[in-house]
Protein backbone atom coordinates (compact mmCIF):
# COMPACT_ATOMS: atom_id res chain seq x y z
CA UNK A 1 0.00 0.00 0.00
CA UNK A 2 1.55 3.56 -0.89
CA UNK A 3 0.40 6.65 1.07
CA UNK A 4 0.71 10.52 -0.13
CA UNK A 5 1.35 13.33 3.01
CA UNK A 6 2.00 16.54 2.94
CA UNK A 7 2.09 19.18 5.63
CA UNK A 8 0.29 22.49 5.95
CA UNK A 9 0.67 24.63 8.63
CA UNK A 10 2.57 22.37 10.75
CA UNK A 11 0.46 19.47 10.43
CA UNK A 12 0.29 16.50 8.11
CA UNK A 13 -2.43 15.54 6.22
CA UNK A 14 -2.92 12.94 3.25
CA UNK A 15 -3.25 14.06 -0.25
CA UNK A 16 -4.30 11.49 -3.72
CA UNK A 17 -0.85 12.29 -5.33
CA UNK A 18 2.73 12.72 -5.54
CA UNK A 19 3.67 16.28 -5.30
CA UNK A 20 7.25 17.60 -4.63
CA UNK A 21 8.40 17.85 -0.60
CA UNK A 22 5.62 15.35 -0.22
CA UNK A 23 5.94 12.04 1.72
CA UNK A 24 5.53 8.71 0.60
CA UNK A 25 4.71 5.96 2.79
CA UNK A 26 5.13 2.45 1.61
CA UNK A 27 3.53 -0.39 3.90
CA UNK A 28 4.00 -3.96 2.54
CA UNK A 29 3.99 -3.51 -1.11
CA UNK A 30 3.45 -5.92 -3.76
CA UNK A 31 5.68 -7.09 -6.81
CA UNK A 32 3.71 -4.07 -8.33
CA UNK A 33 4.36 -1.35 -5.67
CA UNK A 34 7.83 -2.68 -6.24
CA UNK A 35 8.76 -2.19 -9.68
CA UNK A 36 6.99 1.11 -8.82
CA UNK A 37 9.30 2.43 -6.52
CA UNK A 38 12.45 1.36 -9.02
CA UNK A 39 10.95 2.92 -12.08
CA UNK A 40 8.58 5.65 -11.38
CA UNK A 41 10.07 7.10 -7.83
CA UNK A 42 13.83 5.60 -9.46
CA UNK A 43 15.16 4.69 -6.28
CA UNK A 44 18.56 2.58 -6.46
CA UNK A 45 16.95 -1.30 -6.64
CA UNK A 46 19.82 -2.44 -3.92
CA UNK A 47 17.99 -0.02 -1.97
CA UNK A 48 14.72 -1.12 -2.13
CA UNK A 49 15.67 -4.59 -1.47
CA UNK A 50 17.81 -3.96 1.46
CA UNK A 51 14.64 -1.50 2.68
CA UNK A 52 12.01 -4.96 2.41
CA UNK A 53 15.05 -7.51 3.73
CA UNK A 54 13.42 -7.88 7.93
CA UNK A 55 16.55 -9.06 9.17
CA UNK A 56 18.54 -5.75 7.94
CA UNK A 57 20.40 -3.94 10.80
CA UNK A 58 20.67 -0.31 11.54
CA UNK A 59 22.82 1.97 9.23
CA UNK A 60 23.15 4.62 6.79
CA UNK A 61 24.11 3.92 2.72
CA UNK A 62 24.62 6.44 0.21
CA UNK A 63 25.18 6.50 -3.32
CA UNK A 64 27.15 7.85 -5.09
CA UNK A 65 25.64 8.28 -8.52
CA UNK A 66 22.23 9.62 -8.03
CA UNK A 67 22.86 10.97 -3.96
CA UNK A 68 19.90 8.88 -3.01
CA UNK A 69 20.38 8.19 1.02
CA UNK A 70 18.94 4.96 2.68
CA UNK A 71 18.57 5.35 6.40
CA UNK A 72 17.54 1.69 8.07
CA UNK A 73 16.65 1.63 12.10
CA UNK A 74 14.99 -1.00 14.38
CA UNK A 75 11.66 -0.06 15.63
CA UNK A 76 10.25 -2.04 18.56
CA UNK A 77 7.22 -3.66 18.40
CA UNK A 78 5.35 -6.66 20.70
CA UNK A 79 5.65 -9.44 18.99
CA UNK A 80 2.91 -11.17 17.09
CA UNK A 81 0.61 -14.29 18.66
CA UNK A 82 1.82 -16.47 16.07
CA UNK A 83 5.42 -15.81 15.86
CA UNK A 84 4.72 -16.50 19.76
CA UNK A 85 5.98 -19.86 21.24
CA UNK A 86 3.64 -19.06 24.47
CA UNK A 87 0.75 -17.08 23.76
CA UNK A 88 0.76 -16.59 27.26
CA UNK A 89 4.36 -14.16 27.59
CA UNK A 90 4.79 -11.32 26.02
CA UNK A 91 7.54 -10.13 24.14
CA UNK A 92 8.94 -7.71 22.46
CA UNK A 93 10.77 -7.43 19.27
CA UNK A 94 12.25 -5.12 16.36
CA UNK A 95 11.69 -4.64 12.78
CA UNK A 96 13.43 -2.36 10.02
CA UNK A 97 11.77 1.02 9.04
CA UNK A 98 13.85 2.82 6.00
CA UNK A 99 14.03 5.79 4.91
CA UNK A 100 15.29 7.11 1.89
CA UNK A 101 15.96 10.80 0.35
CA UNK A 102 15.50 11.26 -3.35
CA UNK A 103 17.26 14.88 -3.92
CA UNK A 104 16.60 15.02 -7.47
CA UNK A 105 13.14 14.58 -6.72
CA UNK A 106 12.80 16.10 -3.45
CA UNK A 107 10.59 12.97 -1.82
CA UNK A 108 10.93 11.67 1.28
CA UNK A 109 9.74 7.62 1.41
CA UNK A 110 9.60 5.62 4.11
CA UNK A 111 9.24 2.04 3.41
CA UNK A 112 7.91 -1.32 5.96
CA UNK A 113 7.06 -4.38 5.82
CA UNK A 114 4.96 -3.98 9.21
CA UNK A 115 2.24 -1.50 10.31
CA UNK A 116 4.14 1.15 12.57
CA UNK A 117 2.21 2.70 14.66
CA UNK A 118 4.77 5.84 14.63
CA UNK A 119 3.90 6.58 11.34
CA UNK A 120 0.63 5.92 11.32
CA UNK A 121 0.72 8.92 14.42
CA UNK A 122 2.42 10.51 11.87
CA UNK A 123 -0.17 10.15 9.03
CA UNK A 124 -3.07 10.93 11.37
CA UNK A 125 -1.85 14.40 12.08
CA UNK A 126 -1.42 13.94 15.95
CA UNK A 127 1.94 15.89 16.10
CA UNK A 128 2.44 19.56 15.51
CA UNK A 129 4.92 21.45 13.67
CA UNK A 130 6.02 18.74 11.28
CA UNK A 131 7.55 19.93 7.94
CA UNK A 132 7.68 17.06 5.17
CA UNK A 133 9.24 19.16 2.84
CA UNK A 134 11.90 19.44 5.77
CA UNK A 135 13.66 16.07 4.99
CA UNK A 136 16.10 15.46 7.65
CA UNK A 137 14.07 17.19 10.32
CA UNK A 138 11.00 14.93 9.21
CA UNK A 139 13.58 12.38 9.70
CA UNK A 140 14.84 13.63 13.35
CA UNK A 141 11.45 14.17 14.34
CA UNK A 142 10.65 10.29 13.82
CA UNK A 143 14.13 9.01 15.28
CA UNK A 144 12.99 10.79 18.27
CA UNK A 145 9.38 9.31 18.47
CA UNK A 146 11.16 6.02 17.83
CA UNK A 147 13.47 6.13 20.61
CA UNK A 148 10.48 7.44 23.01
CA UNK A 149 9.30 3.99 21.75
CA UNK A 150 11.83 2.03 23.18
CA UNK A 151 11.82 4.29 26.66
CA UNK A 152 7.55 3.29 26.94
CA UNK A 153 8.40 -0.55 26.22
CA UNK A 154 11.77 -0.77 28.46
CA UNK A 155 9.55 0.62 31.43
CA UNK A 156 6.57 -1.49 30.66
CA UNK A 157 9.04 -4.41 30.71
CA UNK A 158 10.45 -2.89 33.97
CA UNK A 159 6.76 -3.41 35.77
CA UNK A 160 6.75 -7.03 33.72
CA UNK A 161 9.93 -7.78 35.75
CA UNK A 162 8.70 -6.07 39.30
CA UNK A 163 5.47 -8.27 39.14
CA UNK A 164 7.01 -11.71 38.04
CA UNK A 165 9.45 -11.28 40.93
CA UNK A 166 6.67 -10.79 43.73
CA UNK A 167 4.89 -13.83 42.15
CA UNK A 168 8.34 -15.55 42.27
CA UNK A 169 8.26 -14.89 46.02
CA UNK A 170 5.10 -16.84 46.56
CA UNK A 171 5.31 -19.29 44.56
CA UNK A 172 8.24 -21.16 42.51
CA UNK A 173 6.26 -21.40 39.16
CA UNK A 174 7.86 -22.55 36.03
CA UNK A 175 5.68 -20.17 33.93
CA UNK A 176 7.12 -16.95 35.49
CA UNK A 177 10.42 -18.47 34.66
CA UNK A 178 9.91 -18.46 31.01
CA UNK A 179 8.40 -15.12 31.11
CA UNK A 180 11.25 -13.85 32.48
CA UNK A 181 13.21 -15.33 30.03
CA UNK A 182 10.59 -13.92 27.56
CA UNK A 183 11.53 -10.27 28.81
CA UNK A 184 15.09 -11.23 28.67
CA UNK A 185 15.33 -12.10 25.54
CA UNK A 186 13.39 -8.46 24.20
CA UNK A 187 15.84 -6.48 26.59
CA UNK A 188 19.01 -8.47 24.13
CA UNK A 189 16.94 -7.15 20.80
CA UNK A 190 16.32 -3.96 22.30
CA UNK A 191 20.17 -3.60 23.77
CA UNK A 192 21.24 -4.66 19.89
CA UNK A 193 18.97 -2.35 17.88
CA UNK A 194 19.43 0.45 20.42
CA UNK A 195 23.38 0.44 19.93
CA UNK A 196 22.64 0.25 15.84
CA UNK A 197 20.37 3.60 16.12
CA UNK A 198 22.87 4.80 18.41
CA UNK A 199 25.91 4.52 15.42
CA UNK A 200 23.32 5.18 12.43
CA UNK A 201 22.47 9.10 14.62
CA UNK A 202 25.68 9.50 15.34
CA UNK A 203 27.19 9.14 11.35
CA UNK A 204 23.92 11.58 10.52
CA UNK A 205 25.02 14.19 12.98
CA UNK A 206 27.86 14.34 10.45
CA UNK A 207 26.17 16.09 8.18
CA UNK A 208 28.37 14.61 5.36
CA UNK A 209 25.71 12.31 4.45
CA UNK A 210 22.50 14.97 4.66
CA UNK A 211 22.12 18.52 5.15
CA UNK A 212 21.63 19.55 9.10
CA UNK A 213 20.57 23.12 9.76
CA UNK A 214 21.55 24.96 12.99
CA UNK A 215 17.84 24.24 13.77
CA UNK A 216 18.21 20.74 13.28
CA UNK A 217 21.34 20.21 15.72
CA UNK A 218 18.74 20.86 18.71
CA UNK A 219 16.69 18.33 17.61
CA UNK A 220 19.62 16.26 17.14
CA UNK A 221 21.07 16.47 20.80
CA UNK A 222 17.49 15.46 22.18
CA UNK A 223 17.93 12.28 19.64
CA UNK A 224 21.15 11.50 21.37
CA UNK A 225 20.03 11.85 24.63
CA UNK A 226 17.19 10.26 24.13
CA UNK A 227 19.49 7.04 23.02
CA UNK A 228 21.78 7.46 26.04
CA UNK A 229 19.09 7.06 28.67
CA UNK A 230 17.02 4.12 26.54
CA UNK A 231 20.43 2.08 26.18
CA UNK A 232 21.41 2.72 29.93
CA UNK A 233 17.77 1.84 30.98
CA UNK A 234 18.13 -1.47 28.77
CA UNK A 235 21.36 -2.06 30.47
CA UNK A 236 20.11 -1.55 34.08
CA UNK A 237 17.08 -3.80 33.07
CA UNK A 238 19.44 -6.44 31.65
CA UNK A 239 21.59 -6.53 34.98
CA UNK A 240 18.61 -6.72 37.10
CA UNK A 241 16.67 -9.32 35.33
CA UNK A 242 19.74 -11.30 35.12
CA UNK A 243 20.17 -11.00 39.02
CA UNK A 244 16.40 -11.66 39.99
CA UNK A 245 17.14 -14.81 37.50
CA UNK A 246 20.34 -16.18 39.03
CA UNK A 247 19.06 -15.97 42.49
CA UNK A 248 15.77 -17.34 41.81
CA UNK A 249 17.77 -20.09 40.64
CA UNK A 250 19.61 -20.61 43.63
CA UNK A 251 16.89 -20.55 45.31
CA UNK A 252 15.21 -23.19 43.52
CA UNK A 253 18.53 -25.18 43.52
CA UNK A 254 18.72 -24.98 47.37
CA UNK A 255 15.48 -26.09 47.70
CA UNK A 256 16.01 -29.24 45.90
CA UNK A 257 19.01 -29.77 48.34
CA UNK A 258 17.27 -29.60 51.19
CA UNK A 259 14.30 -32.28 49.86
CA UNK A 260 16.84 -34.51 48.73
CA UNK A 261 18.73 -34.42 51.97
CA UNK A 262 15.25 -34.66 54.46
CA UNK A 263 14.21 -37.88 51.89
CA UNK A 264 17.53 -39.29 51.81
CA UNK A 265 17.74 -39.22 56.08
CA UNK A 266 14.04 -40.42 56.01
CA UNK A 267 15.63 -43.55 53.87
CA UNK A 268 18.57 -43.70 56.27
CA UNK A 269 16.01 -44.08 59.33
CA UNK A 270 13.36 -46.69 57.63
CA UNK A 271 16.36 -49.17 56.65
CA UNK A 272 17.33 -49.80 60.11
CA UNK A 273 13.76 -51.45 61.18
CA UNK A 274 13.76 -52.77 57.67
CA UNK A 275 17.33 -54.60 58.22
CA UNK A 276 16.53 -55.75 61.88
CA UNK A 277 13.16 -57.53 60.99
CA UNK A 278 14.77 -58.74 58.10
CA UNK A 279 16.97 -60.96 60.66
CA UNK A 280 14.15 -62.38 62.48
CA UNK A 281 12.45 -63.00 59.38
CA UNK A 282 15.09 -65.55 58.16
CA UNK A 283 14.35 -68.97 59.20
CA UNK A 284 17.58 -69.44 60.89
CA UNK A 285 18.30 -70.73 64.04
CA UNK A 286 20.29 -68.72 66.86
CA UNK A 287 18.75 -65.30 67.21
CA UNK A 288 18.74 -63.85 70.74
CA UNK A 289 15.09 -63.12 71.54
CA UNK A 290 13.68 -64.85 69.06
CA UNK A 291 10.80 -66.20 71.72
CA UNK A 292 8.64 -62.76 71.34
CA UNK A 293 8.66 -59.90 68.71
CA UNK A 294 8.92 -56.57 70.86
CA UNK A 295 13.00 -57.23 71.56
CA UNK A 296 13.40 -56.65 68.35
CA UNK A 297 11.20 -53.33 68.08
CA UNK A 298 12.95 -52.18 70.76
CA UNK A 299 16.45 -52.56 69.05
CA UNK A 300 15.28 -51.15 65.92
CA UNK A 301 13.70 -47.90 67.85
CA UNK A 302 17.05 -47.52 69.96
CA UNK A 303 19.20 -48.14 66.61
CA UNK A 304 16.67 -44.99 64.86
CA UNK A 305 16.87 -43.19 68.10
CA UNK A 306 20.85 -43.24 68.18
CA UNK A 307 20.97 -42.61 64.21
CA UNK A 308 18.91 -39.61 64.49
CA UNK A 309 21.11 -37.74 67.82
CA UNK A 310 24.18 -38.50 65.33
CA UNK A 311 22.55 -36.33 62.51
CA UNK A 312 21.24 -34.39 65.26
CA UNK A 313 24.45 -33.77 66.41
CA UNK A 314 25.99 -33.15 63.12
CA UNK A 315 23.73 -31.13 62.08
CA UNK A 316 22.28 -33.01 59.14
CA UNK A 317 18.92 -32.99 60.52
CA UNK A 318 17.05 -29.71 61.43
């Protein structure tokens, strides 16, 4: 599906055609929409491809005969039911979004394979003061929105983590194990796309690659910060998750001493009767008190009494 914008007065609104300082938006495009984009709009075809390829990584391309720029980032996203392997834990994940400047033509395209829900705030008009004929402040504006993306899904994660633990605490459930490791595996996508948008800003704030404007380097410095504290809260996440994990596991691991150790003293104690009666159940001929069964009680219960002051003693037995 291709989309026409373009902004008056500060806001965006859709229009039927292409018009220059427009932008286009490309969501999941056919073979069609395709060959589109490499004849009519002329964009480089290695660019298009790399734009459509989901398991493209953050960066910035350029080339050098017709000046076109391709800027790829990771946007986050929760992940769909059926790429799910529990329906029940959520997780998060991260897609490419690309876009790319056409100077000749003065377009600015933005090409997915998934619905993003930043651009679609875009396209509805909900933020103010957005230029499309602007290129590379269009294109600061959403790197910033994006990144605000990853701060809203690090802290949801955050409460994810806070309420596993207290059920933890209660109660040594397998399925808030795997949602933990659920979480941890969206805080290792985030941590790798994050560092990716983090290298793909930092080669933009160049300015070899596209024009920045004194106006833009404001907007810029909010983009970095805005990376800074996403990656650190990612990292703080990461450390905690991992800790709440490892001593959950102890936990669990210490608890599986101590039931071995109470069942393998509760064997100790039941052989000793076991062995004793054992004896007078032989027919054999010789046995002291062999005349009347509650000798041999009695030496069992001493022989389980002294066993048990022993582990008593040693500490074995609580």
């Amino acid at each position: 599906m291709i989309s026409f914008y373009k902004s008056e007065n500060g806001k965006v609104q859709q229009i039927d055609s292409i018009e220059p300082g427009c932008w286009v938006d490309v969501l999941e495009p056919t073979s069609e929409e395709h060959q589109w984009l490499v004849d009519t709009m002329e964009i480089v075809p290695e660019f298009v491809k790399a734009a459509f390829d989901d398991e493209e990584t953050s960066h910035v391309d350029v080339d050098e005969d017709t000046r076109q720029v391709l800027v790829i980032v990771d946007c986050p996203f929760i992940e769909d039911e059926k790429d799910m392997v529990d329906a029940s834990i959520v997780q998060y994940d991260t897609h490419p979004l690309s876009f790319v400047f056409l100077p000749e033509q003065e377009y600015f395209v933005t090409l997915s394979l998934r619905r993003n829900e930043i651009l679609s705030d875009f396209a509805h008009g909900r933020y103010r003061n957005v230029w499309t004929a602007r290129r590379t402040r269009f294109l600061l504006q959403m790197l910033l929105r994006i990144t605000q993306r990853y701060l809203v899904c690090l802290r949801s994660i955050n409460r994810q983590i806070r309420e596993y633990e207290r059920i933890l605490r209660r109660t040594m459930r397998n399925d808030e194990l795997m949602k933990m490791l659920g979480l941890e595996k969206s805080l290792v996508y985030f941590s790798t796309s994050l560092n990716g948008l983090e290298s793909t800003v930092t080669r933009i704030s160049n300015g070899r690659m596209l024009d920045l404007y004194e106006e833009d380097r404001e907007l810029l410095d909010d983009v970095m910060i805005e990376i800074h504290q996403a990656n650190e809260m990612c990292n703080i996440y990461t450390n905690i998750l991992n800790g709440i994990t490892d001593t959950f596991s102890s936990v669990i691991s210490n608890n599986l001493n101590m039931t071995m150790r109470t069942l393998t003293i509760i064997t100790l104690v039941l052989a000793i009767p076991t062995i004793i009666f054992s004896f007078y159940g032989m027919n054999v001929e010789g046995l002291p008190f062999i005349a009347s069964w509650w000798p041999a009680v009695a030496i069992a219960a001493a022989l389980c009494a002294v066993v048990i002051v022993v582990l008593k003693t040693g500490r074995l037995l609580k």
